[in-house]
Protein backbone atom coordinates (compact mmCIF):
# COMPACT_ATOMS: atom_id res chain seq x y z
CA UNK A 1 34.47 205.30 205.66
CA UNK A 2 32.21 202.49 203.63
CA UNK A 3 29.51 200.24 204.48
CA UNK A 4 31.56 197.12 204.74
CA UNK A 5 29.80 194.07 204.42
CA UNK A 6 30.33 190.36 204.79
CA UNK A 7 27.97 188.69 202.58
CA UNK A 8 28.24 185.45 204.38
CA UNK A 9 26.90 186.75 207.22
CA UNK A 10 23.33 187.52 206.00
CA UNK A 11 23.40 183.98 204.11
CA UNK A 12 24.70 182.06 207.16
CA UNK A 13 21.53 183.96 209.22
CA UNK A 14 18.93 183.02 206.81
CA UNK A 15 19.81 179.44 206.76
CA UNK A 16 20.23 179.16 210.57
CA UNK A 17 16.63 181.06 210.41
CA UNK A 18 15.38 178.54 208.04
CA UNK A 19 17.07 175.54 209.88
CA UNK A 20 15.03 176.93 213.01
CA UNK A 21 12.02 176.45 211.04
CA UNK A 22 11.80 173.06 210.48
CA UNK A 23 14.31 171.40 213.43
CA UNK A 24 14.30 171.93 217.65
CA UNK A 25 17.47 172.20 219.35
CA UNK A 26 17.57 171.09 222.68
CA UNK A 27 18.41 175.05 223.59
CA UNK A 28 17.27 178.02 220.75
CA UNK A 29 18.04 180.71 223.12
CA UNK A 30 20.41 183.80 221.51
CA UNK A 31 23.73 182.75 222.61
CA UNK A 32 22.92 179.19 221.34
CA UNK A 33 22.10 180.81 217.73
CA UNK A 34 25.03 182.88 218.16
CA UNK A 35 27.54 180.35 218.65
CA UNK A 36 25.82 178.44 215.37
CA UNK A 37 26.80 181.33 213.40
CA UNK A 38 30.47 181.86 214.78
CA UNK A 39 30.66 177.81 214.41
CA UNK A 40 29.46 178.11 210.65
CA UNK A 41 30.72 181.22 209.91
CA UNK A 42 34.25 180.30 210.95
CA UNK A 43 34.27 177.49 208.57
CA UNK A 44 32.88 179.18 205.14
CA UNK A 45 34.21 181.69 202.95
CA UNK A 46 33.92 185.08 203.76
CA UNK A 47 32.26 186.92 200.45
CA UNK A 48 33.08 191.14 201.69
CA UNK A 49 31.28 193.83 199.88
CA UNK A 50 31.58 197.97 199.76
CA UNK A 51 28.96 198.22 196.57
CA UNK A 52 25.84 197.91 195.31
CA UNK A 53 27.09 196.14 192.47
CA UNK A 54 29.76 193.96 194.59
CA UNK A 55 26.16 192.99 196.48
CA UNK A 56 24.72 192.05 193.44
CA UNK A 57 27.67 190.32 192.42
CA UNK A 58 27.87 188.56 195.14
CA UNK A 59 24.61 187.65 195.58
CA UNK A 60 24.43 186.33 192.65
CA UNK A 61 27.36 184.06 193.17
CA UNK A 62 26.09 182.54 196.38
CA UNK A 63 22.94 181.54 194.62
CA UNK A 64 24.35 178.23 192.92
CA UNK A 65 23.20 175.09 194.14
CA UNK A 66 26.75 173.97 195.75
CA UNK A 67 27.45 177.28 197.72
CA UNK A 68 23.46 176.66 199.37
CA UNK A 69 23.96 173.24 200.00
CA UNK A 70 27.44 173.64 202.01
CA UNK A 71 25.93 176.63 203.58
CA UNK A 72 23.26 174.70 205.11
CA UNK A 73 25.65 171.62 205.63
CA UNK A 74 27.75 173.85 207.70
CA UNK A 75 24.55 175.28 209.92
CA UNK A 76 23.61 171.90 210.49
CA UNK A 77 26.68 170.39 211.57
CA UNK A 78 27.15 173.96 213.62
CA UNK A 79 23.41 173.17 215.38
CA UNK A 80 24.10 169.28 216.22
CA UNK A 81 27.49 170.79 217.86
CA UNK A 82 26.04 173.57 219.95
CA UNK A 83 23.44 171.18 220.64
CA UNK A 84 25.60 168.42 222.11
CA UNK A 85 27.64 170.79 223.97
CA UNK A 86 25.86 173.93 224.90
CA UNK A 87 28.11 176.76 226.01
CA UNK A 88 25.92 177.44 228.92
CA UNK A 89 23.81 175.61 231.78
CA UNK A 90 19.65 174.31 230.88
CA UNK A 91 17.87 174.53 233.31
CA UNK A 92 16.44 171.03 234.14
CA UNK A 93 13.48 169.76 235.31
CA UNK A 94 13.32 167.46 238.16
């Protein structure tokens, strides 16, 4: 069977990663970061590869300035959700 790919994916990861880099959530924890991902990933394009040249292709594609910006639009909007409305219990401090 082939390597099947969603290009997306590895984009989506890198700008959550960068996001992470410069901004605090209230919660960073895994399942936090995860449901950033399904929350951004849900609302872009999936871009599926089986290549080397489809990854090239495709890399190439997602480099333009629109396809970044929207990517990074839909990680923050995805991190100010989670944020607001965790998926799980913090613990608090009395």
């Amino acid at each position: 069977m082939l390597d099947l790919k969603n290009h997306t994916e590895i984009v989506v990861q890198q700008a959550l990663n960068k996001y992470l880099g410069n901004n605090t959530l209230g919660c960073s924890c895994e399942r936090c970061q995860a449901d950033i991902m399904a929350l951004a990933l849900n609302r872009l394009p999936a871009r599926y590869y089986v290549s080397s040249r489809g990854e090239i292709l495709t890399q190439l594609e997602s480099q333009t300035s629109p396809d970044q910006a929207r990517i990074m639009a839909e990680v923050v909007r995805a991190a100010q959700q989670v944020s607001a409305t965790p998926s799980h219990q913090h613990d608090q401090i009395i």
